[in-house]
Protein backbone atom coordinates (compact mmCIF):
# COMPACT_ATOMS: atom_id res chain seq x y z
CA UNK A 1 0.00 0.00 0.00
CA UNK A 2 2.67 2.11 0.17
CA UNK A 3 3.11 2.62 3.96
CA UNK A 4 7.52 3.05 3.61
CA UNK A 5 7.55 5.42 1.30
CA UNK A 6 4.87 7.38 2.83
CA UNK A 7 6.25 7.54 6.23
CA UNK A 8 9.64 8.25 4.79
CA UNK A 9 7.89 11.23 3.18
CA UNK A 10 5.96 12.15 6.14
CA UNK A 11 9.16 11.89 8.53
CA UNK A 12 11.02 14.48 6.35
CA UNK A 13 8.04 16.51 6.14
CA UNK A 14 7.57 16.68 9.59
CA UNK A 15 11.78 17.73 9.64
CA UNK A 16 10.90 20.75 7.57
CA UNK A 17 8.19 21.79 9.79
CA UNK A 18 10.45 22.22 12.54
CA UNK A 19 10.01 18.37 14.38
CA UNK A 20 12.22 16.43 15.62
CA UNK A 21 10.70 13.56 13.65
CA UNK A 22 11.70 9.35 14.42
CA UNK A 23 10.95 6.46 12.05
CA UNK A 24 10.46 2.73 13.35
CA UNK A 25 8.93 0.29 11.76
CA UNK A 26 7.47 -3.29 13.64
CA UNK A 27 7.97 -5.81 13.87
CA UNK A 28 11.56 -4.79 14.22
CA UNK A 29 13.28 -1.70 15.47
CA UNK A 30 15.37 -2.91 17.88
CA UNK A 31 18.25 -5.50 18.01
CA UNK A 32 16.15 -8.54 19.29
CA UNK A 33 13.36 -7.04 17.88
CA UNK A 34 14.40 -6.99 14.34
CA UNK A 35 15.53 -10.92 15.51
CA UNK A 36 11.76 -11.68 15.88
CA UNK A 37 11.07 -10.29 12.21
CA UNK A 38 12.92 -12.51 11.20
CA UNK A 39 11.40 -15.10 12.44
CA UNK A 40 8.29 -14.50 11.74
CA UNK A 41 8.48 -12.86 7.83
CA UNK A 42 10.34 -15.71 6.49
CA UNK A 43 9.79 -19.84 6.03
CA UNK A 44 6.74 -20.80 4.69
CA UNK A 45 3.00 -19.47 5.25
CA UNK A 46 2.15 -21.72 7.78
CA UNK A 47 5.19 -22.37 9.99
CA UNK A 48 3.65 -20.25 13.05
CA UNK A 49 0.12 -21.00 14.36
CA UNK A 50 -1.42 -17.40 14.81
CA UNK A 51 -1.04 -17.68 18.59
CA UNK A 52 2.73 -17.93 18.04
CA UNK A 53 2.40 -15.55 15.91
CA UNK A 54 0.99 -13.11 18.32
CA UNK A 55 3.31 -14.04 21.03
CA UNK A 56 6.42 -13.23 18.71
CA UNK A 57 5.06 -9.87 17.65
CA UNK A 58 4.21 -8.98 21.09
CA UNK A 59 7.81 -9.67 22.29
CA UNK A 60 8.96 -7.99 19.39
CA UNK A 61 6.77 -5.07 20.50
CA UNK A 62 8.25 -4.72 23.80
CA UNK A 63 11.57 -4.79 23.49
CA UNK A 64 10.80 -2.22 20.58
CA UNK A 65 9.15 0.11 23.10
CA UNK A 66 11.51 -0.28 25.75
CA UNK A 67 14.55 0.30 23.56
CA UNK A 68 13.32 2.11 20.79
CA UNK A 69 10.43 3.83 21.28
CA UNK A 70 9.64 5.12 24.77
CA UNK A 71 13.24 6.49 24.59
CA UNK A 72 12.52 8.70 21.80
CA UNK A 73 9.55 10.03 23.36
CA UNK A 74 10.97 10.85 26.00
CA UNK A 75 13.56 12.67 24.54
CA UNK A 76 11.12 14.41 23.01
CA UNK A 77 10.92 13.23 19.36
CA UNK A 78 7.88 12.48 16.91
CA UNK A 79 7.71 8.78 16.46
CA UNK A 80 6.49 7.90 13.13
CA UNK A 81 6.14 3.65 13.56
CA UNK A 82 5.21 1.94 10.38
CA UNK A 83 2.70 -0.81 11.86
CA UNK A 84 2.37 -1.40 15.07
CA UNK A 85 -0.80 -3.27 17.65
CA UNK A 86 -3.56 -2.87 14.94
CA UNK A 87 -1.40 -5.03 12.56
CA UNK A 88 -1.27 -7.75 15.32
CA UNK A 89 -5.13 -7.37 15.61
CA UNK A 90 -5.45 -6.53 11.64
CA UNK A 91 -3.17 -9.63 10.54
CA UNK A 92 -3.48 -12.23 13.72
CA UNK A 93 -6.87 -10.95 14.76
CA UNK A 94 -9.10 -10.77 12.37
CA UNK A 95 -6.91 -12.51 9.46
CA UNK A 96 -6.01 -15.53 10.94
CA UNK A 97 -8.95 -15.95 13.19
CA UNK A 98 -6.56 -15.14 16.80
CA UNK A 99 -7.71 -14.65 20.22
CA UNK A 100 -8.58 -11.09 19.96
CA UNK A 101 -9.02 -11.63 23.95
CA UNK A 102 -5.46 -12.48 24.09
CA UNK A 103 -4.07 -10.18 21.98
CA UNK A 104 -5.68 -7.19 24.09
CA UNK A 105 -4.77 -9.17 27.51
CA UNK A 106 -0.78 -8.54 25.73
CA UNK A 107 -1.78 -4.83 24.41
CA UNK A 108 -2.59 -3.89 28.22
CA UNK A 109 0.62 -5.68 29.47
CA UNK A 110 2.91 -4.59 27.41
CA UNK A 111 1.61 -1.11 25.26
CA UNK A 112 0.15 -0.16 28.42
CA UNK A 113 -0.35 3.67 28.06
CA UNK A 114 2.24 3.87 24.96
CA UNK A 115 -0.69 3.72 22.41
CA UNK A 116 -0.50 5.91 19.09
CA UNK A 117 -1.87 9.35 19.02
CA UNK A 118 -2.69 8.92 15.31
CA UNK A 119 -2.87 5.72 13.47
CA UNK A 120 -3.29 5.78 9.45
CA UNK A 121 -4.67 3.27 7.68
CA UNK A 122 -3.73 2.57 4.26
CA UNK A 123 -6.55 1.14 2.32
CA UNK A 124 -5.85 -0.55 -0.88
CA UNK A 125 -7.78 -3.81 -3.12
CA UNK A 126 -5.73 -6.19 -1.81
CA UNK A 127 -5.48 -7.23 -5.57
CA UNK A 128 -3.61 -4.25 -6.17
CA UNK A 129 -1.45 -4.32 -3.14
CA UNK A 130 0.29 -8.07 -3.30
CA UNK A 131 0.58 -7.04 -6.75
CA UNK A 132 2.35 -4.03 -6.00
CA UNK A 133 4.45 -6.25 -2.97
CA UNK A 134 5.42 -8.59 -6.48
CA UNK A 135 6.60 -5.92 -8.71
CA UNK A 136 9.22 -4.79 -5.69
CA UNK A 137 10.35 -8.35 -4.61
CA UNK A 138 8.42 -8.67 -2.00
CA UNK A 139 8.31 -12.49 -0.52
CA UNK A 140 7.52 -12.81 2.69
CA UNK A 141 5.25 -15.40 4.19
CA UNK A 142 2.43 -13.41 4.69
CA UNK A 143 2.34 -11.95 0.92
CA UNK A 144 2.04 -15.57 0.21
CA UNK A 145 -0.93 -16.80 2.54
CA UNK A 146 -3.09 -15.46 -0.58
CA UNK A 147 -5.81 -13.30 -1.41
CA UNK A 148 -8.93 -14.71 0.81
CA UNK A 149 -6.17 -13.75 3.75
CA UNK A 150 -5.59 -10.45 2.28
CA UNK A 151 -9.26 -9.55 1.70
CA UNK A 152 -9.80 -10.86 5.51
CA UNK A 153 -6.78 -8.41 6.25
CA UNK A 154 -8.26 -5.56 4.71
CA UNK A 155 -11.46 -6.32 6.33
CA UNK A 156 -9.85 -6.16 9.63
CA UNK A 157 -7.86 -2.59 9.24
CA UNK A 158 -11.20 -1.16 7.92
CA UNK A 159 -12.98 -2.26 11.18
CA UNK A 160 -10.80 -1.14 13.44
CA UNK A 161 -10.73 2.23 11.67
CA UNK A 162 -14.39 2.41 12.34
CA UNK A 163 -14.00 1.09 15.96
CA UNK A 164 -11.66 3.80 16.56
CA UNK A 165 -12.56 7.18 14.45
CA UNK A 166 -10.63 9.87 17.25
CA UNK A 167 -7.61 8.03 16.62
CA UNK A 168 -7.64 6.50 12.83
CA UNK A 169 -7.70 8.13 9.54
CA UNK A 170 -8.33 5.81 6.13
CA UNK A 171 -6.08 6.97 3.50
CA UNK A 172 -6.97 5.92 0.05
CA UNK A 173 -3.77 3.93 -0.37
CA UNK A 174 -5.13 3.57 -4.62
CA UNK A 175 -3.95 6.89 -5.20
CA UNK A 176 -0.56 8.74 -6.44
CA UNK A 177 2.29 9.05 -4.20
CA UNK A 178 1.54 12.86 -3.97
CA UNK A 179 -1.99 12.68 -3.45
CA UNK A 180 -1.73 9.68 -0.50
CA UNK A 181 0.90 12.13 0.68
CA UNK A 182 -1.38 15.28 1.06
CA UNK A 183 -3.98 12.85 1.98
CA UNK A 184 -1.34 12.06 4.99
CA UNK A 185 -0.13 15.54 5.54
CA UNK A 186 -3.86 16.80 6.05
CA UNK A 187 -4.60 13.28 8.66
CA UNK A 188 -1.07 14.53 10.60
CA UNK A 189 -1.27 18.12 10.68
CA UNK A 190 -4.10 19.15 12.94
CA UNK A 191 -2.23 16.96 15.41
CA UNK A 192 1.34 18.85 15.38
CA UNK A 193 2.33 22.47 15.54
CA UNK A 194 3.48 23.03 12.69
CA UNK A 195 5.77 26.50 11.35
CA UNK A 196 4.08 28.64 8.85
């Protein structure tokens, strides 16, 4: 759907406006974290059961937050993450057919009070976006688990946007790269200061 390059473009955006802006992406952005990625983007569709699959994102999560991201907060920078608990409930969740129960049991444990302030949500045919995934190499074992996943997937995200209107924004992923970006920049901007 685009989500890199579009927090790339928002992070340097941000810069310009006078913020101290910080991009993450999950799972990953830590050592061990970026260990658990590993683990769980690669081998073949079904070599985790979802529940292991939301137990390694949710230890991937915390040692994210601990040594990425509540860090930066505190020192006072923008964190832009590129996925982060909606994708557990978006892919694990609703996807795969996971304890949702569970997965908010490890939200309250471990997120706690670190929960987004803005969460965008990229919204694409799912036809169009493993396509897209193809055309730049993308592999990974959930681009293979197929379309009915995908269309489950995309189901999910648009949910939880709905669930949550204060907080999420849907961004018409189907667009240009300068029109999702202005689409982005108007979503983020009432929530920063930003220098004329």
């Amino acid at each position: 759907a685009g989500k890199s390059t579009q927090t790339a473009l928002l992070a340097e955006r941000l810069r310009r406006a006078g913020h101290k802006a910080f991009l993450t992406r999950e799972p990953g952005g830590s050592t061990d974290a970026d260990t658990i990625r590993h683990l769980l983007v690669t081998g073949e569709p079904g070599r985790w059961s979802t529940t292991a699959e939301i137990l390694l994102n949710y230890a991937a999560r915390e040692s994210h937050l601990n040594e990425t991201i509540r860090p930066a907060l505190a020192s006072g920078l923008t964190v832009i993450c590129d996925r982060f608990s909606d994708s557990t409930r978006a892919y694990q969740g609703f996807a795969g057919d996971g304890d949702m129960q569970l997965i908010e049991q490890l939200d309250a444990a471990i997120v706690g009070d670190t929960q987004p302030d803005l969460t965008l949500v990229f919204d694409i045919d799912p036809r169009i976006g493993l396509e897209r995934a193809k055309a730049r190499g993308g592999d990974d074992r959930f681009e293979r688990k197929g379309l009915a996943f995908h269309g489950k997937l995309r189901e999910g995200y648009l949910s939880i946007a709905e669930s949550f209107p204060n907080r999420c924004r849907l961004i018409d992923a189907a667009a240009s790269i300068d029109e999702i970006a202005d689409a982005v920049w108007l979503a983020v901007s009432p929530h920063v200061q930003v220098s004329s």
